[in-house]
Protein backbone atom coordinates (compact mmCIF):
# COMPACT_ATOMS: atom_id res chain seq x y z
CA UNK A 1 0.00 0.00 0.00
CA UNK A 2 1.45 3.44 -0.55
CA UNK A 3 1.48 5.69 2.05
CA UNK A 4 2.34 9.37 1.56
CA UNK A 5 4.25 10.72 4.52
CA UNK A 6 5.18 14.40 5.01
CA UNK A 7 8.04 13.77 7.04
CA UNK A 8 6.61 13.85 10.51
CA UNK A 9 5.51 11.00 13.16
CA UNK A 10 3.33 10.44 15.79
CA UNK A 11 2.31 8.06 18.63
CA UNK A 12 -0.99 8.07 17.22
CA UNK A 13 -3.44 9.15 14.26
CA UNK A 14 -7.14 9.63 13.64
CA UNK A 15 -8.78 10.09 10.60
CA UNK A 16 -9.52 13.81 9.55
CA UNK A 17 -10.92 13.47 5.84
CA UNK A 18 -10.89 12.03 2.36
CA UNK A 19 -9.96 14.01 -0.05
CA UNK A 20 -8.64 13.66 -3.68
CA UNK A 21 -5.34 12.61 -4.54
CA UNK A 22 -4.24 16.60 -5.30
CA UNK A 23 -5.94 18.05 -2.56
CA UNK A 24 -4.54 15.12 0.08
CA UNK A 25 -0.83 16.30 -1.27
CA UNK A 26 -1.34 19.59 -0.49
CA UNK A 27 -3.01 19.29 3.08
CA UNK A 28 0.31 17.21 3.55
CA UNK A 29 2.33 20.15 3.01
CA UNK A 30 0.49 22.67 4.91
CA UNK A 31 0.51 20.31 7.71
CA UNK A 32 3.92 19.53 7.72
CA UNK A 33 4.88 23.55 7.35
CA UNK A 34 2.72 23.61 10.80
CA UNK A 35 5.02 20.76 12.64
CA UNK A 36 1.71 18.53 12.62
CA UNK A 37 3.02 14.51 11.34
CA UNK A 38 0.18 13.44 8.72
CA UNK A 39 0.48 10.66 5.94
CA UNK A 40 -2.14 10.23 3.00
CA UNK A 41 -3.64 6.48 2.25
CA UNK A 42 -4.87 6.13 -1.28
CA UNK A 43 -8.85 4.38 -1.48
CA UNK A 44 -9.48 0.74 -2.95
CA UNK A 45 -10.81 0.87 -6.23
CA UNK A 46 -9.99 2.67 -9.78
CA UNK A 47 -11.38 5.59 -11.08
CA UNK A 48 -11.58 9.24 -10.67
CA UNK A 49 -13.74 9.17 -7.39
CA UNK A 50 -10.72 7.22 -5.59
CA UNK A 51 -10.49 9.28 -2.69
CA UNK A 52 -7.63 9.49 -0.27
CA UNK A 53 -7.74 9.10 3.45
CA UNK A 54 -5.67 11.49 5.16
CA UNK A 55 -4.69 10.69 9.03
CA UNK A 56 -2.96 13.26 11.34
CA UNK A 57 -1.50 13.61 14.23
CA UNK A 58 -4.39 12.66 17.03
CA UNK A 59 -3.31 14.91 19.65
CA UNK A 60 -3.85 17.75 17.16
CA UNK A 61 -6.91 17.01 15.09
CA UNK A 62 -8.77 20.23 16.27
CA UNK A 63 -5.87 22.29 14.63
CA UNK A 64 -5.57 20.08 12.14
CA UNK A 65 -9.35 20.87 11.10
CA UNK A 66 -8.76 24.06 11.20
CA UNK A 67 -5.78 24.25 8.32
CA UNK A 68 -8.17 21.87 6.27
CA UNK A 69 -10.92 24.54 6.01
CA UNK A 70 -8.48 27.50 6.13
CA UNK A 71 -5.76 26.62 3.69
CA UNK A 72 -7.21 23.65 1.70
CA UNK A 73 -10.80 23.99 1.05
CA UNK A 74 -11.02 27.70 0.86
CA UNK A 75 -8.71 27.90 -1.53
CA UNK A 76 -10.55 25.14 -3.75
CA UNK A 77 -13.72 26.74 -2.91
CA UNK A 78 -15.33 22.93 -2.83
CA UNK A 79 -17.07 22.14 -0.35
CA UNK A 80 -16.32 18.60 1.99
CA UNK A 81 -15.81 15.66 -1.09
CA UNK A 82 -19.01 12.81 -0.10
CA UNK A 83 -17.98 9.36 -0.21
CA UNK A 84 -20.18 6.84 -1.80
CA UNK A 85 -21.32 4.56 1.26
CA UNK A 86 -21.50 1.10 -1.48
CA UNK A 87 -17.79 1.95 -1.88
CA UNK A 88 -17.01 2.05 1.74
CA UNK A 89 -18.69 -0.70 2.73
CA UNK A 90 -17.00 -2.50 -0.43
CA UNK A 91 -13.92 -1.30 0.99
CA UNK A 92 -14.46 -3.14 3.98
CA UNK A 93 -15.52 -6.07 2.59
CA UNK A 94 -12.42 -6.59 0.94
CA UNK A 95 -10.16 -5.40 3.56
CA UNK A 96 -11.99 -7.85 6.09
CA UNK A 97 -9.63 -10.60 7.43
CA UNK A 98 -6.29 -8.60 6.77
CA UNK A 99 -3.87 -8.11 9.04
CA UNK A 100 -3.32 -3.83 8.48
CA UNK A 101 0.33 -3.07 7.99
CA UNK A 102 -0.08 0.48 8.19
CA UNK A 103 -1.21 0.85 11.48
CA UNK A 104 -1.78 4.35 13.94
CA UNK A 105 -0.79 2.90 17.53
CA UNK A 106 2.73 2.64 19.27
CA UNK A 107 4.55 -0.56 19.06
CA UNK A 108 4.38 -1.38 22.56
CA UNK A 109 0.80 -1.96 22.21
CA UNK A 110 0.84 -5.32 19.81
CA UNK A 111 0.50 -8.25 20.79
CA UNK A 112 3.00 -11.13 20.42
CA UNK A 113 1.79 -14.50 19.80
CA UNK A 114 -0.39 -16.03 21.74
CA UNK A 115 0.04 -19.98 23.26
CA UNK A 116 -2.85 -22.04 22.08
CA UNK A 117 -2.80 -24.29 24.62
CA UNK A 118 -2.26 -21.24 27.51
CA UNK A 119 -5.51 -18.97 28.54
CA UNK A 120 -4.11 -16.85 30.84
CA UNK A 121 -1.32 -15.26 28.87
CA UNK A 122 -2.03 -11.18 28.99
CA UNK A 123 1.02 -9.51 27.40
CA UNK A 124 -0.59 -6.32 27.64
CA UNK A 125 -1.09 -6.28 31.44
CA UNK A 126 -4.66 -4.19 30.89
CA UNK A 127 -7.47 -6.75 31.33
CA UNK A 128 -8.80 -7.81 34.78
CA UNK A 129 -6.98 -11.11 36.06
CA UNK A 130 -9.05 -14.05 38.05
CA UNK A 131 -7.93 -17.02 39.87
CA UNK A 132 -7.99 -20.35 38.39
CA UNK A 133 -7.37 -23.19 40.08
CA UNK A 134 -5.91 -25.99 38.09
CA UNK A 135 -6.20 -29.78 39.81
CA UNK A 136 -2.47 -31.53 39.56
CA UNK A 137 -2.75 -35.42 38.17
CA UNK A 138 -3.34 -37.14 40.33
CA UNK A 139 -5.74 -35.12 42.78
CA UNK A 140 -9.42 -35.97 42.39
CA UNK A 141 -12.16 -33.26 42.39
CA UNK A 142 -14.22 -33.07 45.13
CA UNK A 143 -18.03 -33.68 44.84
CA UNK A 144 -19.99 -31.57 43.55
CA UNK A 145 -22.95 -33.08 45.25
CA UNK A 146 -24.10 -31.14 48.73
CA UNK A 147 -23.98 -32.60 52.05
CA UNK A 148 -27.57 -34.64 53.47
CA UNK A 149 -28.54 -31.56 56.00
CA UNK A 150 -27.72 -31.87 59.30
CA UNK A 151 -31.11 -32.78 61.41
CA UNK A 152 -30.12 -32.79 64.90
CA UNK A 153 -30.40 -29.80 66.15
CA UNK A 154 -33.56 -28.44 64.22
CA UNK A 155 -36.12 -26.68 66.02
CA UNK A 156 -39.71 -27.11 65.26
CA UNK A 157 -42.24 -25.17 67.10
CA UNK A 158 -44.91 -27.00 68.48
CA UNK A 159 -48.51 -26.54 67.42
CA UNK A 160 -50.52 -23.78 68.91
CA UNK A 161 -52.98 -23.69 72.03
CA UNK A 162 -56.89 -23.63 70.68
CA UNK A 163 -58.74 -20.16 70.48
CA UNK A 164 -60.41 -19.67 74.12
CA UNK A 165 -64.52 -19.96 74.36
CA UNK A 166 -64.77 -18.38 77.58
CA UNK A 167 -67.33 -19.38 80.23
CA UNK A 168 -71.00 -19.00 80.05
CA UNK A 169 -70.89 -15.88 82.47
CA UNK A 170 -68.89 -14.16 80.41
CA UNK A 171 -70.48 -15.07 76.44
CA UNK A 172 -73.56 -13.46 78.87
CA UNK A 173 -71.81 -10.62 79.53
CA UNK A 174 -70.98 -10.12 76.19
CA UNK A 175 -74.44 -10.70 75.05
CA UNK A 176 -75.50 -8.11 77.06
CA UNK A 177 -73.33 -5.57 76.23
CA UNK A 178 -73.64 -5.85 72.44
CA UNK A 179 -77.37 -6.76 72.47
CA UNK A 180 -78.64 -3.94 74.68
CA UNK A 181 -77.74 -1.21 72.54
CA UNK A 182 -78.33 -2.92 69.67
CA UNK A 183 -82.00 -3.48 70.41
CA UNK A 184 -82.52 0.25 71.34
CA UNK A 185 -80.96 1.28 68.01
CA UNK A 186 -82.83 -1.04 66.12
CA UNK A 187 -85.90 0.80 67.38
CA UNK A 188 -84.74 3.93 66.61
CA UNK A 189 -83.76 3.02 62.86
CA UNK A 190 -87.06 1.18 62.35
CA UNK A 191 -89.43 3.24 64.14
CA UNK A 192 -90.90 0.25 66.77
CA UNK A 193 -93.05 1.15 69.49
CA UNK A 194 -91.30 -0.53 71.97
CA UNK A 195 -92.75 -0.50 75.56
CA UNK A 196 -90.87 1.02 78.55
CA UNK A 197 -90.40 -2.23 79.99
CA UNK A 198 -88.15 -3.57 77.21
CA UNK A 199 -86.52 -0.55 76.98
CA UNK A 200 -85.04 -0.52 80.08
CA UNK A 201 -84.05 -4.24 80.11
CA UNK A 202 -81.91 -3.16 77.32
CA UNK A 203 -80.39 -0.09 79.23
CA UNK A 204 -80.01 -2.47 82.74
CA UNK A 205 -78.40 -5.45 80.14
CA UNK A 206 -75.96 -3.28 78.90
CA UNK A 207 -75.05 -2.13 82.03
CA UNK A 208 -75.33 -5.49 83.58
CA UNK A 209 -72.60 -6.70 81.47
CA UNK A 210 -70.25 -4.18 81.76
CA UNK A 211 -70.00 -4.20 85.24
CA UNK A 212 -69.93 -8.09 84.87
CA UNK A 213 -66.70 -7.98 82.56
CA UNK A 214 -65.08 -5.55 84.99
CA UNK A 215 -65.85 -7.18 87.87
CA UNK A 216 -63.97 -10.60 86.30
CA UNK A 217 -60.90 -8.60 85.27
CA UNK A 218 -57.91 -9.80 87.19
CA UNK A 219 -56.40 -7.47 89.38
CA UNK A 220 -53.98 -8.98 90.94
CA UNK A 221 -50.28 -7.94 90.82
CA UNK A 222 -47.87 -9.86 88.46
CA UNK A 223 -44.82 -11.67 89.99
CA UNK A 224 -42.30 -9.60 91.41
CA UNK A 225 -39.37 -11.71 89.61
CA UNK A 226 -42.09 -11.48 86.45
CA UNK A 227 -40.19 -8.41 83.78
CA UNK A 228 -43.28 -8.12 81.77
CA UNK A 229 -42.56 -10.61 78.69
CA UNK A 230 -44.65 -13.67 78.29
CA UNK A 231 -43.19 -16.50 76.49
């Protein structure tokens, strides 16, 4: 492949433009009058539309760029030269598989050949090392199978006490408390003519139970050794 030089050299290039053969020769110059390394690439393919790729210098693209559009292209007039994108990808396509002998990266960073028969080799030093054990001959793998649980030891809580019923005297209680009011509200809502002898059952049921479910509460202090938890 030939590559057009103007005389200067970098650790590494980018790609500013394509341009044609006469206009890639003459950014060369301007570039190299301005101490920025460049070389010129010539396209695949025959023709008049064979454009040239032109790399510089990547730690000064930016002023690069701007000697392209103030030295180059405004002389020409012309605005930036389209490339067809069948041809690039053609380009590809042809190029795919090669090993590139021009290439824009220091030396330091290519790799030597690699062991087939060795997956850990990293000449590079840059990607993230893991441990692998390797087994000697020998030395048998362990099972992979887990170990049968261990059930000694395993607590299982027993089954829980039945729901209390409480005693009659206290469903009463209950009864009375709930019903009383109840049946006086009922009347209310529904407009019944209830006599005055019903009416105050309700009123003495109510407070009947009541006094009945405070009377049963326990009262009695807890335990002195007792700290208030109940297990």
């Amino acid at each position: 492949m030939n590559r057009r030089e103007n005389g200067l050299s970098a650790d590494a290039y980018t790609l500013l433009i394509d341009l044609v053969p006469e206009l890639a020769d003459q950014l060369l110059t301007v570039l190299r009058e301005a101490g920025i390394a460049a070389y010129a690439l010539p396209g695949g393919g025959d023709g008049p539309d064979v454009l040239d790729h032109v790399h510089v210098d990547a730690s000064r693209r930016t002023e690069a760029e701007r000697l392209l559009h103030s030295s180059v292209l405004r002389d020409r007039g012309a605005p930036l030269p389209e490339r067809d994108e069948d041809a690039i990808f053609a380009e590809i396509v042809a190029g795919f598989g090669e090993t590139p002998t021009d290439v824009s990266w220091p030396d330091e960073e290519n790799l030597g050949p690699a062991d087939p028969g060795d997956d850990r080799q990293d000449n590079t030093g840059r990607l993230p090392t893991a441990r692998v054990v390797y087994f000697s001959e020998g030395v048998e793998k362990e099972d992979d199978e887990f170990p049968e649980p261990d059930e000694e030891g395993h607590y299982e809580p027993p089954p829980p006490p039945p729901l209390p019923t409480g005693d009659p005297a206290s469903r009463l209680a209950w009864l009375c408390l709930v019903g009383g009011p109840l049946y006086i509200l009922a009347t209310v809502i529904f407009r019944w003519q209830a006599p005055g002898w019903a009416a105050f059952l309700a009123v003495a049921a109510f407070i009947g139970g009541f006094v009945t479910l405070v009377l049963r509460m326990g009262d009695e202090p807890r335990d002195g050794d007792d700290d208030g938890a109940v297990i």
